[in-house]
Protein backbone atom coordinates (compact mmCIF):
# COMPACT_ATOMS: atom_id res chain seq x y z
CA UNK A 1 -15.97 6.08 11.15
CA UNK A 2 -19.37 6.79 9.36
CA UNK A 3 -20.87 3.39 9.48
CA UNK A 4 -20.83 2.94 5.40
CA UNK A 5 -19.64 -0.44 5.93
CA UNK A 6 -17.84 -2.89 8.50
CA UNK A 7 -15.14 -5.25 8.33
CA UNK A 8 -17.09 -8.55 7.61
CA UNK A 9 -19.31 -7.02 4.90
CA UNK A 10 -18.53 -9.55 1.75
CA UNK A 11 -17.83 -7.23 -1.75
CA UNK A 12 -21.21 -7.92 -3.30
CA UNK A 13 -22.36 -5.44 -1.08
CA UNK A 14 -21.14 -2.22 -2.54
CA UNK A 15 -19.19 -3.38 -5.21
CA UNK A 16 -21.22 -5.19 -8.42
CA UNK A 17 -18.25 -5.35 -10.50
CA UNK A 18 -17.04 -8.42 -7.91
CA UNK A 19 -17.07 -11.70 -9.44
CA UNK A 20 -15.89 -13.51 -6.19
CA UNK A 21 -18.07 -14.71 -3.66
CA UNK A 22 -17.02 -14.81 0.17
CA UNK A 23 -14.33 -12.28 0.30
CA UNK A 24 -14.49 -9.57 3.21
CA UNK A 25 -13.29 -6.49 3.77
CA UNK A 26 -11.17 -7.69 6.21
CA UNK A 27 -9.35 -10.47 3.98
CA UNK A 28 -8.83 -7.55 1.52
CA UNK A 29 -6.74 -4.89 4.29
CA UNK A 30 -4.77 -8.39 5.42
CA UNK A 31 -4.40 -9.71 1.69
CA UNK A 32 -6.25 -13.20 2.79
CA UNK A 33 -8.59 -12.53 -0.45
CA UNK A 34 -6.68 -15.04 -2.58
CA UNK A 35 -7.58 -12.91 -5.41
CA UNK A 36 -5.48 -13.34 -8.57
CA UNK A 37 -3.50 -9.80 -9.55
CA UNK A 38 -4.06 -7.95 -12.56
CA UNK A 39 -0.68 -9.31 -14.07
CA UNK A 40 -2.72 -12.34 -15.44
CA UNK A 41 -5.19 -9.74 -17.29
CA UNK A 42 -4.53 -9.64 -21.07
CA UNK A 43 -4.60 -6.02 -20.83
CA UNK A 44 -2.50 -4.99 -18.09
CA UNK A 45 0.28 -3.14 -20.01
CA UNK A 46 -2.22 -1.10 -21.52
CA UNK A 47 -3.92 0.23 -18.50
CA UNK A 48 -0.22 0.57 -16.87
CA UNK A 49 1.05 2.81 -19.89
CA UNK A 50 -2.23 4.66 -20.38
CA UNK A 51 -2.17 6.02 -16.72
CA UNK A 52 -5.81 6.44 -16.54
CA UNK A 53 -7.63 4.26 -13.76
CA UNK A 54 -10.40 3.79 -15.39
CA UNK A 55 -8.65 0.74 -17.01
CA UNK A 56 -8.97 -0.32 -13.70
CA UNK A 57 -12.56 -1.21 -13.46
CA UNK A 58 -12.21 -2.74 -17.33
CA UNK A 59 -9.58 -5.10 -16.21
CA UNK A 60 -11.29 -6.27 -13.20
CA UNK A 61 -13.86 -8.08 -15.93
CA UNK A 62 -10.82 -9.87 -17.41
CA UNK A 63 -9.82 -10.49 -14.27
CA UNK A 64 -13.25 -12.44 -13.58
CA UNK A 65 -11.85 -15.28 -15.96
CA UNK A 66 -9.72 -16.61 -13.39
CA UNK A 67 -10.27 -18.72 -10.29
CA UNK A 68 -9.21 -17.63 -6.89
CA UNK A 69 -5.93 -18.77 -5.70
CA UNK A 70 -6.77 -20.03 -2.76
CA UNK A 71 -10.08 -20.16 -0.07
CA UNK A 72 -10.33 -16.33 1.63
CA UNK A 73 -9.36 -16.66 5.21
CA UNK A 74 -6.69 -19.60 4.57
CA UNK A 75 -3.46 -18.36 3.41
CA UNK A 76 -1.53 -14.94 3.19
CA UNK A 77 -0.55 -13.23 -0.23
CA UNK A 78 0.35 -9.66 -1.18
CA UNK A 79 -1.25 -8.69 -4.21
CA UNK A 80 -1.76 -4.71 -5.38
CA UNK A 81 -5.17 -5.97 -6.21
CA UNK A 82 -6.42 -5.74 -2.67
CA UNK A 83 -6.05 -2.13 -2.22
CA UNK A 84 -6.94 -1.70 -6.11
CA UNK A 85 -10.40 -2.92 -4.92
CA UNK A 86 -10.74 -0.94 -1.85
CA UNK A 87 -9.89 2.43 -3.45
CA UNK A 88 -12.52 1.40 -5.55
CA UNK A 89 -15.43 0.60 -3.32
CA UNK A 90 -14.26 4.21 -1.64
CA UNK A 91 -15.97 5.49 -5.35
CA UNK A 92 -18.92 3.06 -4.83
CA UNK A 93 -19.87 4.05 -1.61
CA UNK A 94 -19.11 7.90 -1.17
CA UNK A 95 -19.37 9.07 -4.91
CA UNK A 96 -16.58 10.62 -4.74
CA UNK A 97 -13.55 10.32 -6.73
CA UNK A 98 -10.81 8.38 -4.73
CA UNK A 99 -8.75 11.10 -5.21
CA UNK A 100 -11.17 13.65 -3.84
CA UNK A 101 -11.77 11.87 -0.95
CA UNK A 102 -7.94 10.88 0.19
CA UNK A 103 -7.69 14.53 0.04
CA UNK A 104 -10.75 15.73 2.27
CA UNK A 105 -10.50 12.93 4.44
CA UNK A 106 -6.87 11.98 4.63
CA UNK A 107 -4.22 14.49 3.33
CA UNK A 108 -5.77 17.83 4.48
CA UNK A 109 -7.00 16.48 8.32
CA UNK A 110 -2.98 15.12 8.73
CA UNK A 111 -1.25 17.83 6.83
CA UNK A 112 0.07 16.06 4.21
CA UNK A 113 0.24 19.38 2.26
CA UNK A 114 2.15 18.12 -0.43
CA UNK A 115 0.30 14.63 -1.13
CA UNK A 116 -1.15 14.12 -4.64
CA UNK A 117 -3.10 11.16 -5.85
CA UNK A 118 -1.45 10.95 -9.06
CA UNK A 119 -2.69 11.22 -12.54
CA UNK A 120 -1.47 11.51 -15.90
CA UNK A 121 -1.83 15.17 -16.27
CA UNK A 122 -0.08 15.89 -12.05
CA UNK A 123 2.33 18.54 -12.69
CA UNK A 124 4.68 19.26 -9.55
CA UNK A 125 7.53 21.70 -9.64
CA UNK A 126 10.70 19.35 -8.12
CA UNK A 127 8.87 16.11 -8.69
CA UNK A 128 11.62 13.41 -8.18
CA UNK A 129 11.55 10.97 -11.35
CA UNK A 130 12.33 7.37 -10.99
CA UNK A 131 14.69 5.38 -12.79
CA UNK A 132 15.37 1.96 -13.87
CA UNK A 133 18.46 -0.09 -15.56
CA UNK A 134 18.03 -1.15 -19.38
CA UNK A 135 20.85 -3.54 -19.39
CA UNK A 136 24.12 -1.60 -18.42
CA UNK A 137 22.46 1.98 -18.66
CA UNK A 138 20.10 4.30 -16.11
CA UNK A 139 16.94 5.43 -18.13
CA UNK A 140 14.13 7.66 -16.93
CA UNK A 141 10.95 5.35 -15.64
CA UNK A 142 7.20 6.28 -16.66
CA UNK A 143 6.33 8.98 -14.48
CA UNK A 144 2.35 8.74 -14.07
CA UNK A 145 1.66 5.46 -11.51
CA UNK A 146 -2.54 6.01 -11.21
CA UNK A 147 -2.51 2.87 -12.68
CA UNK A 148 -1.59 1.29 -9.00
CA UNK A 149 -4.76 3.55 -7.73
CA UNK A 150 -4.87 2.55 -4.19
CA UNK A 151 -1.63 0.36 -4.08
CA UNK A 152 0.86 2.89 -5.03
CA UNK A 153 -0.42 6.02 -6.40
CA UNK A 154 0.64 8.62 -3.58
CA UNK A 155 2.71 11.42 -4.88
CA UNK A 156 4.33 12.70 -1.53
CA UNK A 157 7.57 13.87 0.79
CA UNK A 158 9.15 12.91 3.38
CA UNK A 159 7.04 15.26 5.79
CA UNK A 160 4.31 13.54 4.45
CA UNK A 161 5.14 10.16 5.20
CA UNK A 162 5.92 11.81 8.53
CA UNK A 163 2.41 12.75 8.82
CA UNK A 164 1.05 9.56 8.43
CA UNK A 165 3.68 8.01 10.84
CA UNK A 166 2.25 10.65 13.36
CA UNK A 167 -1.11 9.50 12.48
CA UNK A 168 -0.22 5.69 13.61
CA UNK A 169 1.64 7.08 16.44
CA UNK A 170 -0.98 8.97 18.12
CA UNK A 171 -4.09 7.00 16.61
CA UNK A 172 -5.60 9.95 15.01
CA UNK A 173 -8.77 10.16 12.04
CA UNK A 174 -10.08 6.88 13.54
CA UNK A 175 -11.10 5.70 17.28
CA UNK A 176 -9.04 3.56 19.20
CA UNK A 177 -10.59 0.13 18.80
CA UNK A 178 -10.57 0.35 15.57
CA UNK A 179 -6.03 1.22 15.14
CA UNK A 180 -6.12 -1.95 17.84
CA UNK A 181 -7.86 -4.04 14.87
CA UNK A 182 -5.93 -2.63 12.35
CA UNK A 183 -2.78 -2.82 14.38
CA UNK A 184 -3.18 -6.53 15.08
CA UNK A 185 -1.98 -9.40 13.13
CA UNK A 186 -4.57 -11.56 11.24
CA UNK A 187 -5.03 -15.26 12.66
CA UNK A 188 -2.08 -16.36 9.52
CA UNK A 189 0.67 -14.30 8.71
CA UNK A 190 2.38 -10.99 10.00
CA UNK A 191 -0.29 -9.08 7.85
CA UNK A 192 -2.47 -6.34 10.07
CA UNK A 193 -4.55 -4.18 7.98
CA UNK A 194 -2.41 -2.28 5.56
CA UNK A 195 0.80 -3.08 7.18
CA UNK A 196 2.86 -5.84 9.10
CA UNK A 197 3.23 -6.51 12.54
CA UNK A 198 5.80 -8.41 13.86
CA UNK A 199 9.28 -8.40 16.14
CA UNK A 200 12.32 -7.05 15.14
CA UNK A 201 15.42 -7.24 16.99
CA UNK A 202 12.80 -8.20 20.30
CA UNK A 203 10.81 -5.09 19.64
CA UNK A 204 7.44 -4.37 18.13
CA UNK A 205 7.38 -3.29 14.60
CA UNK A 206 5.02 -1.86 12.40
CA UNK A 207 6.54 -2.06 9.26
CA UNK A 208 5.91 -1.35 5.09
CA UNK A 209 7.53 -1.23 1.74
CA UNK A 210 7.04 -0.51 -1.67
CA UNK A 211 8.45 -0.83 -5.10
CA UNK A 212 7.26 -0.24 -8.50
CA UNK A 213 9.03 0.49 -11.62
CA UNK A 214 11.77 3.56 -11.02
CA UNK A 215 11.11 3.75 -7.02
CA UNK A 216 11.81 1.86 -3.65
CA UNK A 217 10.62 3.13 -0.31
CA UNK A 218 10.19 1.72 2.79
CA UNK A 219 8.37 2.67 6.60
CA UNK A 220 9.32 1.21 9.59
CA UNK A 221 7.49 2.39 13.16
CA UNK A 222 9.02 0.75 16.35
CA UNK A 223 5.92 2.38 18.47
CA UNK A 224 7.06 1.33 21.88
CA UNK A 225 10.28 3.31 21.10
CA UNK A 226 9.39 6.42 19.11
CA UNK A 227 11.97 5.04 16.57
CA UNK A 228 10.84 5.84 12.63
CA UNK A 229 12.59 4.87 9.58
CA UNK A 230 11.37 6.53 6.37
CA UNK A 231 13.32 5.77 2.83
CA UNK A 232 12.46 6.92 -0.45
CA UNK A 233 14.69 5.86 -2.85
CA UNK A 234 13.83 6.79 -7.01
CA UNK A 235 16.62 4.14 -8.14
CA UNK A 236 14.65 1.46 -8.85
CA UNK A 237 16.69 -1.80 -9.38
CA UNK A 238 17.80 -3.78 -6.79
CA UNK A 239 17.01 -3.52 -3.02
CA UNK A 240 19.29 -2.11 0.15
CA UNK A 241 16.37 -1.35 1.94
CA UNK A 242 17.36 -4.15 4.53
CA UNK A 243 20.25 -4.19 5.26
CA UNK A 244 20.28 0.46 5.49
CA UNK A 245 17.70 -0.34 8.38
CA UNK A 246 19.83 -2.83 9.72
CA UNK A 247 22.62 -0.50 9.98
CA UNK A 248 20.77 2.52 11.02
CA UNK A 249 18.97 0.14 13.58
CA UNK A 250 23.00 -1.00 14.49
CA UNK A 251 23.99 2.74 14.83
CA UNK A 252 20.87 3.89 17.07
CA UNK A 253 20.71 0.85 19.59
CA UNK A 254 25.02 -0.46 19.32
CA UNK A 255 22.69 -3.91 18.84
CA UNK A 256 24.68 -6.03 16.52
CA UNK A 257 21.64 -8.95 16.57
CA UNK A 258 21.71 -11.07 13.03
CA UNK A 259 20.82 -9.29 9.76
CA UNK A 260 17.02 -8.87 9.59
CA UNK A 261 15.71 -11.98 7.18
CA UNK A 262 11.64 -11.64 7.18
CA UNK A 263 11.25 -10.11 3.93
CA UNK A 264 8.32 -7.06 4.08
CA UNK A 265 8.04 -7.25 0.70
């Protein structure tokens, strides 16, 4: 929108800490980077359980120490680490904390009143906390996830996943052209920028979900129909995300087409 940078710009440009040559913004937002994922860092648990992002930026210098996984451009793979790296070239190139500017330029304009980039000291009244199993019992997840800044780090409601579905909807913060590039598949895959793309049950579907430790959730947009799914789930073992759009899909439409089997994930 402001002309700070452009889709083919390689990372080099406004973000030193890159070791990788000849990845784009673009394979980034349609996870074509074949970057390898902070998993294979020595140090990931630590920046998980300290909360504090600015393990981020440490880790991406162990993260240097390991070849890409594939050319950029040549395969599809979803890795947290693409969206880790754009939230923080957002820091590089405006100054601005990534949570300051998600809230003056993304939250606020769509009325997400009650979004939060979270940190370890976010205190909500009626925050939801997520749990996992630990063999046959339920236990209470860590609650702080800034450690997934830019992949997972939005503290929200249903309204304000609403908001954002609105924003899709209506193509709103950005012109046009540029919702028809992100809206559109890259050349491999089902991957548009930030989200999937593809047909489900013969109609178009725009289509996320997530999952970290404690919490599930899931977005589906059917745009030609003004049909929205949202799910938040904080139980976060196993996965009925499929087959509760399937039915709600079944008890919308009467279709009773074949379970949906193109994972999202």
């Amino acid at each position: 929108k402001r002309g700070l940078l452009s889709l083919d710009d390689e990372l080099s440009k406004f973000f030193p800490e890159n070791p990788y040559k000849g990845i784009t913004v673009y394979h980034l937002l349609t996870h074509t980077s074949g970057l390898p994922d902070f998993v294979q860092t020595a140090n990931c648990d630590e920046g998980r359980n300290s909360g504090l992002p600015e393990h981020v930026r440490t880790q991406l210098k162990e993260l240097a120490k390991y070849p890409n996984l594939f050319e950029p451009g040549t395969k599809v793979m979803y890795a947290n680490i693409n969206m880790i790296i754009c939230a923080l070239a957002i820091e590089n190139i405006t100054g601005l904390s990534y949570s300051q500017y998600m809230n003056e330029n993304v939250f606020k304009p769509l009325g997400m009143n009650d979004a939060h980039i979270d940190n370890i000291d976010l205190q909500l009244e009626q925050r939801a906390k997520g749990y996992v199993k630990d063999g046959e019992q339920i236990v209470e997840a860590d609650r702080c996830l800034a450690w997934m800044m830019g992949a997972g780090d939005i503290v929200g409601t249903v309204d304000d996943v609403y908001c954002l579905n609105l924003a899709i909807k209506h193509k709103k913060l950005l012109k046009p052209e540029t919702w028809e590039e992100i809206l559109t598949p890259a050349p491999i895959g089902t991957f548009g920028m930030g989200c999937r793309i593809n047909d489900w049950h013969g109609k178009k579907r725009i289509i996320h979900n997530g999952g970290c430790v404690g919490f599930r959730t899931l977005h589906i947009q059917l745009p030609e129909e003004d049909f929205d799914i949202i799910f938040l789930s904080n139980a976060g073992w196993g996965d009925a995300r499929d087959d509760i759009s399937e039915a709600i899909f079944k008890e919308y439409y009467g279709d009773s087409a074949k379970v949906w089997t193109d994972s999202a994930a």
